[in-house]
Structure formats: C-alpha cells, structure tokens
C-alpha atoms as a PDB file:
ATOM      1  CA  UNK A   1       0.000   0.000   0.000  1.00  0.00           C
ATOM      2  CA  UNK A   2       1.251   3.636  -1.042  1.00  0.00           C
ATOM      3  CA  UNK A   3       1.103   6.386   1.048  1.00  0.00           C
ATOM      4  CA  UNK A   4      -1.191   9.311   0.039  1.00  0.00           C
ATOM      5  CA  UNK A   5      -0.526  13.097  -0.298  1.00  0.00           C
ATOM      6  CA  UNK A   6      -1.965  16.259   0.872  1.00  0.00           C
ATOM      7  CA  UNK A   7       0.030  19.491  -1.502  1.00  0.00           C
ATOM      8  CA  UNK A   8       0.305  22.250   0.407  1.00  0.00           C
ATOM      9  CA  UNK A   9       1.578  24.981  -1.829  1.00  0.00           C
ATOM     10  CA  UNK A  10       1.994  28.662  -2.937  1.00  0.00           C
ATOM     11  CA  UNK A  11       4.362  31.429  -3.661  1.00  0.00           C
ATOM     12  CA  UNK A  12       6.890  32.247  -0.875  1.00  0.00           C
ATOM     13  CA  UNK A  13       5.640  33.844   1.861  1.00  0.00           C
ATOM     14  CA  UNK A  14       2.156  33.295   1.795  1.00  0.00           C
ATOM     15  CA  UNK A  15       2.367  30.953   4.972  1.00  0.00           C
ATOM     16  CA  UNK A  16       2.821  27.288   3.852  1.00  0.00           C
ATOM     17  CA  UNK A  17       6.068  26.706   6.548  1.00  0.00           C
ATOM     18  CA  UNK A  18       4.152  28.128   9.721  1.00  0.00           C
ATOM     19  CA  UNK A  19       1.072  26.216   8.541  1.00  0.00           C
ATOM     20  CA  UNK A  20       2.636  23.366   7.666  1.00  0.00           C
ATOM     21  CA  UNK A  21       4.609  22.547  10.590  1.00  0.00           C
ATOM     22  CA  UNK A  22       1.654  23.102  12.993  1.00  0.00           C
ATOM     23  CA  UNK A  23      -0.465  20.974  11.104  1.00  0.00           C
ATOM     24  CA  UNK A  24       2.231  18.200  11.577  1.00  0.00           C
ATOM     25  CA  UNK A  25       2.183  18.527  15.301  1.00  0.00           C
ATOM     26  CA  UNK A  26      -1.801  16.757  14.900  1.00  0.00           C
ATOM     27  CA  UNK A  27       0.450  13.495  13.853  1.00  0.00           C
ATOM     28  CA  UNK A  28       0.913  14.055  10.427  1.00  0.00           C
ATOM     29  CA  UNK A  29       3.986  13.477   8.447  1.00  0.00           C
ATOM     30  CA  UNK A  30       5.280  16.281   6.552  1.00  0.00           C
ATOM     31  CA  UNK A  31       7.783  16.083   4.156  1.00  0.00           C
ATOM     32  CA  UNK A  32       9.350  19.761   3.196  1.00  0.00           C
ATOM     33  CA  UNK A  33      10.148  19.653  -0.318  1.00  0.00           C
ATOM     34  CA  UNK A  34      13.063  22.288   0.145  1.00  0.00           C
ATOM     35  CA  UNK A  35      15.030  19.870   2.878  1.00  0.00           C
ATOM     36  CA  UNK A  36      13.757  16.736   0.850  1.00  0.00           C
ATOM     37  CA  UNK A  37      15.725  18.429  -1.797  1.00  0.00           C
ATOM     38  CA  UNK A  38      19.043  19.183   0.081  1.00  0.00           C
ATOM     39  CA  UNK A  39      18.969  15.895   1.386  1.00  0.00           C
ATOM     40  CA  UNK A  40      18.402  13.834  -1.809  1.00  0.00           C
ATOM     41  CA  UNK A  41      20.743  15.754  -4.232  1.00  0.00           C
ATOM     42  CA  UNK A  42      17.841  17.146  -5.903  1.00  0.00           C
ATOM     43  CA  UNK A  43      19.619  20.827  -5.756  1.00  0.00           C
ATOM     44  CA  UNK A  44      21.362  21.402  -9.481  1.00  0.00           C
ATOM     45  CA  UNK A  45      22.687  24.335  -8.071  1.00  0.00           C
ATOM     46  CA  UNK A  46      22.218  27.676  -5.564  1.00  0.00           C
ATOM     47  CA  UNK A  47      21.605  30.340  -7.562  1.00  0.00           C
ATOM     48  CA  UNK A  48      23.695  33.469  -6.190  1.00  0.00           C
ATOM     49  CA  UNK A  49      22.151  36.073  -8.204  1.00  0.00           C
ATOM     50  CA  UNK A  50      18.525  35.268  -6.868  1.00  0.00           C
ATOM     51  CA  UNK A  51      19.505  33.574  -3.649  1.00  0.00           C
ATOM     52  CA  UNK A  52      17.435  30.686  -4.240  1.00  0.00           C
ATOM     53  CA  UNK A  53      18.249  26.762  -5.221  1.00  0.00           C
ATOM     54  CA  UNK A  54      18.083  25.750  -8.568  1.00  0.00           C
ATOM     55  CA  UNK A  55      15.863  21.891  -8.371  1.00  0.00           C
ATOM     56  CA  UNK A  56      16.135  18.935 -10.432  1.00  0.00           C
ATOM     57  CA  UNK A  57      12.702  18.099 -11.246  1.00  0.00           C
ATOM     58  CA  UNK A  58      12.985  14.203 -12.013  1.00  0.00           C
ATOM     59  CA  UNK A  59      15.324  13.861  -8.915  1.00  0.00           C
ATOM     60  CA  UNK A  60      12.992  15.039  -6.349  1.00  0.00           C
ATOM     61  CA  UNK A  61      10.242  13.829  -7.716  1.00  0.00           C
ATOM     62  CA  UNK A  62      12.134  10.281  -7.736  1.00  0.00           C
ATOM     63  CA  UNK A  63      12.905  10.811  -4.133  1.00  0.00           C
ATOM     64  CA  UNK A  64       8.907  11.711  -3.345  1.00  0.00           C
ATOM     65  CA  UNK A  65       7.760   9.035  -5.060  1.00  0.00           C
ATOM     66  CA  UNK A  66      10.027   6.508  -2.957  1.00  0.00           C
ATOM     67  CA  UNK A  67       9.322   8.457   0.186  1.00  0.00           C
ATOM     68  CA  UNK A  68       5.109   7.614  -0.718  1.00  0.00           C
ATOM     69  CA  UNK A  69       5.740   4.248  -2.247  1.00  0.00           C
ATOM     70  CA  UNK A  70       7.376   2.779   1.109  1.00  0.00           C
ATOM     71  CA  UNK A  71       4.663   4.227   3.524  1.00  0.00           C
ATOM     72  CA  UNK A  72       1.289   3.483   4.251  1.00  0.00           C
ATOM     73  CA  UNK A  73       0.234   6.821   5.780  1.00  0.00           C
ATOM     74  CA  UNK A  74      -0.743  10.556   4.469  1.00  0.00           C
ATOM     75  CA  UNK A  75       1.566  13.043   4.482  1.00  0.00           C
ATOM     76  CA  UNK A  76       1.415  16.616   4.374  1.00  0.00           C
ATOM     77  CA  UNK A  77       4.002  17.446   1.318  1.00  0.00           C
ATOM     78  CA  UNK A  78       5.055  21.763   1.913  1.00  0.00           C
ATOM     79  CA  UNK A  79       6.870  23.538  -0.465  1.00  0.00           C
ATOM     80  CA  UNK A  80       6.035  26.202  -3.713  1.00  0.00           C
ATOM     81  CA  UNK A  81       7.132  23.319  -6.064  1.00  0.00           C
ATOM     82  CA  UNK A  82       4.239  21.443  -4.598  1.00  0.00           C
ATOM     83  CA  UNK A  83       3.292  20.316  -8.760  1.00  0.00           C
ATOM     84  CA  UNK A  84       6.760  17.754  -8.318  1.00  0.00           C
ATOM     85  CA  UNK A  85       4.741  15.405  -6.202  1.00  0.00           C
ATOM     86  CA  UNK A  86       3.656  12.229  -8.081  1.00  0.00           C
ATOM     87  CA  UNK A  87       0.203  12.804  -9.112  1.00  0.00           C
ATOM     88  CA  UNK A  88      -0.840   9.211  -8.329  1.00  0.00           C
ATOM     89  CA  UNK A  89      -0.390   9.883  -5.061  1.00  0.00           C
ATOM     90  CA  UNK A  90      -2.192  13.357  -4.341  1.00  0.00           C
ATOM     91  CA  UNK A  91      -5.046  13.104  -2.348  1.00  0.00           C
ATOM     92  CA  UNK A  92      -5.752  16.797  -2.492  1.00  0.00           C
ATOM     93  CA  UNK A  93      -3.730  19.707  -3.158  1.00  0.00           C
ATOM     94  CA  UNK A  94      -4.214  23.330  -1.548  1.00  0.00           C
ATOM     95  CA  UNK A  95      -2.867  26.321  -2.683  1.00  0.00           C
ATOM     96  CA  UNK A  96      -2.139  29.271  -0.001  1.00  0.00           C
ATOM     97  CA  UNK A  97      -2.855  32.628  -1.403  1.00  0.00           C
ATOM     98  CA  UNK A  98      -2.274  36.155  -0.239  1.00  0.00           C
ATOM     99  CA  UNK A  99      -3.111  39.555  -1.346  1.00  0.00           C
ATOM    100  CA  UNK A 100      -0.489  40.922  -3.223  1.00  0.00           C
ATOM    101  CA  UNK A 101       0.315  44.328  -1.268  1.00  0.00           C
ATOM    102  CA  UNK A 102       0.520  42.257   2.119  1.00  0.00           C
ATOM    103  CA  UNK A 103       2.365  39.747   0.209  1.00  0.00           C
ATOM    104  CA  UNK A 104       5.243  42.130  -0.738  1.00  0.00           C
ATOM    105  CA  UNK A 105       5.425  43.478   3.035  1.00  0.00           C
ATOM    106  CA  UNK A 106       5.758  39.624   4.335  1.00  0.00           C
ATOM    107  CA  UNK A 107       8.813  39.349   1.585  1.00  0.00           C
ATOM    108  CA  UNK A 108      10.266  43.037   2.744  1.00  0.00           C
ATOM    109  CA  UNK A 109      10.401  41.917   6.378  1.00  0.00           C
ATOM    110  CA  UNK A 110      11.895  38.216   4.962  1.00  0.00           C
ATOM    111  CA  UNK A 111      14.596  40.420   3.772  1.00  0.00           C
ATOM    112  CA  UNK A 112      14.062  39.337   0.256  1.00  0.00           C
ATOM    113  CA  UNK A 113      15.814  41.526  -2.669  1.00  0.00           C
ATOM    114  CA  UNK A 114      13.065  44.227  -4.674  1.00  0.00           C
ATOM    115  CA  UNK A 115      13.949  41.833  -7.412  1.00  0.00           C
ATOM    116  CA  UNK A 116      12.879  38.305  -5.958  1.00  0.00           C
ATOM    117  CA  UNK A 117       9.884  40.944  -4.180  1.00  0.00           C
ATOM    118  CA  UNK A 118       8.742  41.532  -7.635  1.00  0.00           C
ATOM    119  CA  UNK A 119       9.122  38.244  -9.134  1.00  0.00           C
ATOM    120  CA  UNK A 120       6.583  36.201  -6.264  1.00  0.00           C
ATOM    121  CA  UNK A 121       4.292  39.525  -6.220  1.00  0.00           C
ATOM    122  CA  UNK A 122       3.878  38.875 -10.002  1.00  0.00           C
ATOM    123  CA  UNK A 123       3.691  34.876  -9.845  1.00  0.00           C
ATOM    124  CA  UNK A 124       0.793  35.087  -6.588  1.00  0.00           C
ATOM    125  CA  UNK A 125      -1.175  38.116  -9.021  1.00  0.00           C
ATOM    126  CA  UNK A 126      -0.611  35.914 -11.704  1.00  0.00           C
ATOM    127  CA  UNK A 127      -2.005  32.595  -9.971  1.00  0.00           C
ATOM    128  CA  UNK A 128       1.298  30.924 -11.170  1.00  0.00           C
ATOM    129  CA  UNK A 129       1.244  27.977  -7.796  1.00  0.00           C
ATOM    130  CA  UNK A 130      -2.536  27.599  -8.194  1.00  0.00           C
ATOM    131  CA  UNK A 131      -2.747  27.011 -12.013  1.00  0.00           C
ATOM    132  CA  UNK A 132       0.657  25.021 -11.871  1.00  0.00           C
ATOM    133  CA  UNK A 133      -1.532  22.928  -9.256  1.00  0.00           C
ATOM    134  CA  UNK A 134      -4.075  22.744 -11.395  1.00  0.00           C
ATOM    135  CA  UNK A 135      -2.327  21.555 -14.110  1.00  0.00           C
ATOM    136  CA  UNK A 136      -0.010  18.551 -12.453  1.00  0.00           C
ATOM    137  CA  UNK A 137      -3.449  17.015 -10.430  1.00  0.00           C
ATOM    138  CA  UNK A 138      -6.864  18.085 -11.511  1.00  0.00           C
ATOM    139  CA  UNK A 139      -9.042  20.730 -10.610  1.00  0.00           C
ATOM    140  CA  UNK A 140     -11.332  18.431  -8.797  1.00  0.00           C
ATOM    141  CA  UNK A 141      -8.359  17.800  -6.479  1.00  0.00           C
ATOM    142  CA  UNK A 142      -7.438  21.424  -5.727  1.00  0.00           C
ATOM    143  CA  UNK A 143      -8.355  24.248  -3.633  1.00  0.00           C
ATOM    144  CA  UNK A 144      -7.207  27.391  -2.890  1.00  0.00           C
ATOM    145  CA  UNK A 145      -7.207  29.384   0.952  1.00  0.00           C
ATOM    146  CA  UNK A 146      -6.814  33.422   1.073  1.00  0.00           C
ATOM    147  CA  UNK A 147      -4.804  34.189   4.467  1.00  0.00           C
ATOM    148  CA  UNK A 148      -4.792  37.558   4.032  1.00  0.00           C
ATOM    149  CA  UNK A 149      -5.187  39.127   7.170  1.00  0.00           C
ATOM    150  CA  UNK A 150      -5.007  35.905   8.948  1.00  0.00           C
ATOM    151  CA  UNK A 151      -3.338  35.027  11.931  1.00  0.00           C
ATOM    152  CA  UNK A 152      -1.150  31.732  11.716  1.00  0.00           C
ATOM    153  CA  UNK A 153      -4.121  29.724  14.001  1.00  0.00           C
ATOM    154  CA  UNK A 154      -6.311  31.381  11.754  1.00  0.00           C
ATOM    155  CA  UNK A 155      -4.981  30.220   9.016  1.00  0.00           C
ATOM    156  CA  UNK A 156      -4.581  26.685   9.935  1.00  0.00           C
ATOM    157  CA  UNK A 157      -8.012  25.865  10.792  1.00  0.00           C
ATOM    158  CA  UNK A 158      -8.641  27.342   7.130  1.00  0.00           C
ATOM    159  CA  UNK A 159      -5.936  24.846   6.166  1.00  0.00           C
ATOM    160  CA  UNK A 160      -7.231  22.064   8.369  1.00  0.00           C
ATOM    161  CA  UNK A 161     -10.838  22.875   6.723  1.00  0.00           C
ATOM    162  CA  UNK A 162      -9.836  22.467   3.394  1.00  0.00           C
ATOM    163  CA  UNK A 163      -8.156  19.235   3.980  1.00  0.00           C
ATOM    164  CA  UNK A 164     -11.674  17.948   4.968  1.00  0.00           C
ATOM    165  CA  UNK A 165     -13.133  19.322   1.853  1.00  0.00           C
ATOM    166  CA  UNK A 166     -14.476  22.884   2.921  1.00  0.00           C
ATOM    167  CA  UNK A 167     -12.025  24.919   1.152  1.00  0.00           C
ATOM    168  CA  UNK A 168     -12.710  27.154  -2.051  1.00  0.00           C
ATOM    169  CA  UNK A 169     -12.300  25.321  -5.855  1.00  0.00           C
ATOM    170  CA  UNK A 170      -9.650  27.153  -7.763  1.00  0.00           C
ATOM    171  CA  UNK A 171     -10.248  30.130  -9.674  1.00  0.00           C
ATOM    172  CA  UNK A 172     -12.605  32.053  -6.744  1.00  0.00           C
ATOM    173  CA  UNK A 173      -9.414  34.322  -5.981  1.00  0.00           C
ATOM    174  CA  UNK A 174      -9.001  36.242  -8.515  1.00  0.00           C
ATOM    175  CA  UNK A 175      -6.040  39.262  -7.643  1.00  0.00           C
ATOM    176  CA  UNK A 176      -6.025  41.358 -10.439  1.00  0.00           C
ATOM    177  CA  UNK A 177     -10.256  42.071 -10.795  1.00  0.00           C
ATOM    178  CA  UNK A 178     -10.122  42.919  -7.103  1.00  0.00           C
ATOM    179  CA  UNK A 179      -6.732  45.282  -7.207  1.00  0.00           C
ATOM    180  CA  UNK A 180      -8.765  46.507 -10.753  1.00  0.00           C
ATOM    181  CA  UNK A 181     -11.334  47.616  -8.495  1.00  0.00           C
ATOM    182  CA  UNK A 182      -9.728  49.082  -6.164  1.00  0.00           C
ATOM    183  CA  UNK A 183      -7.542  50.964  -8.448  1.00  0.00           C
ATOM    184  CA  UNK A 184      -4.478  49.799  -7.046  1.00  0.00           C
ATOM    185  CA  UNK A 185      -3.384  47.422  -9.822  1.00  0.00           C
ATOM    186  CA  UNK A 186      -0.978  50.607 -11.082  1.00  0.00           C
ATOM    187  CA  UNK A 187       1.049  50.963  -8.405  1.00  0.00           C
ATOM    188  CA  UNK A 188       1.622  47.250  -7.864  1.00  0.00           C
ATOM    189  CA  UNK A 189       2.667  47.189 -11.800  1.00  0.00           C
ATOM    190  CA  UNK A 190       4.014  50.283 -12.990  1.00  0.00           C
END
C-alpha cells in the first residue's frame, strides 16, 4: 500500500512553513520539499544572483515518489514546487494565497531583494502555484485558501478545513479584478 498526499503549496511567503509545521504537530507526516531536496541531491545548483536553489525536477520527484511508495500513511508534502509530487499519489492539493500588497510586506520583512519581491508579487497576481496545481493534479483535487489578514491559528483551521473538503475550488481568488477595483493594480505594476 502507497502512502497518500496532501500538496500544500503557494508562492513564498504566503504561509505554507508556519502552517505546515503546525499541522504536523496533529500526527501528520510532513515532508518539506526544500530539505527533501538538500537531502536527496535534488539541488542542481544555488543560484547566487537570486539567492534561491536551482531543483532537479525528475530527482525530487524520484525521491517523493520513494518516500510515498514505502509508507502506508498521508503526508502533508510543503513547499512552492508542490506540482513535483507524483500525481498518483495526491489526495488533495491546496494552494495558499495572499493579497499581493501584504504579500510584498511579508517578503520586505523576509529580507528578500526588490527583485525576488517583484518576481513572487507577479507569480501570486498571476495565480502561477494555483494554475501550476491545477495543471499537475486536476481541478477536482485542488483548492485554494486566502490568508490575508489571517493570523497563523487562523490560518490553519482554514488549512485544516480544506483538507476535509471545505475549502474554495480554484479560480474564486481572482487578484487582479479585485486590485482593478480598487484601483491599485498601477502601483503594484508600474
């Protein structure tokens, strides 16, 4: 019997680490994809420039797929690469979002260069996590959780909601009508 997967994904900074390792401490296994990485090999490099490692796809999702094959349980699978896991064995996948303004402050106070800022500001307006998730498992298997605004307990039982089916179905987040509405969409693109 194979183990079974529950994706928890999204661009940096919208909360997966903090959610993810609370959620563990109620007996699930998680599996971080950026250690699983490190300690498989799966790195290709570190990329200097953007401060960030460079993955081998196929090697990580090797060592996933062995990690799931050999066990018998569900695991809780964190990371913004969440798409790697082995479809077969995803169970449900949810994507964290988070406004875009509030996102860029979380990155400022991470310390993270305007440049990499920019870059995950533009991949959460442009649902790049959620529509990768799509993509790799199904919309029937994914849904997507807005913690803007919410605490980290807040945003768990959100988390722990949608793992027992009570989250939103991708595609009812939608950043760029709301920041369209607000008239705000300027200054996050000039």
């Amino acid at each position: 019997m194979a183990g079974k997967a529950i994706v928890l994904t999204g661009t940096p900074g919208v909360g997966k680490t903090t959610i993810a390792k609370a959620i563990s401490k109620t007996g699930i296994r998680l599996i971080e994809l950026n250690t699983l990485a490190v300690e498989t090999g799966a790195v290709r490099e570190i990329d200097k420039e953007r401060n960030s490692k460079v993955i081998k796809p196929q090697a990580l999702k090797k060592a996933i797929a062995k990690i799931l094959s050999d066990g018998d349980s569900t695991f809780l699978i964190e990371g913004h690469f969440g798409e790697l896991v082995p479809s077969r064995f995803v169970e449900k996948a949810i994507v964290l979002r988070t406004y875009p303004f509030e996102l860029k402050e979380r990155l400022k106070k991470k310390g993270y260069s305007d440049e990499k800022i920019r870059e995950n500001v533009e991949a959460e307006l442009l649902d790049s996590c959620l529509i990768a998730a799509v993509k790799a498992f199904g919309e029937n298997k994914v849904q997507e959780i807005d913690t803007s605004g919410l605490s980290p307990e807040e945003a768990v039982k959100e988390v722990e909601k949608a793992i027992n089916g009570k989250g939103m179905p991708p595609g009812c987040i939608n950043w760029i009508s709301r920041l369209e509405s607000e008239g705000k969409l300027r200054d996050l693109i000039p």
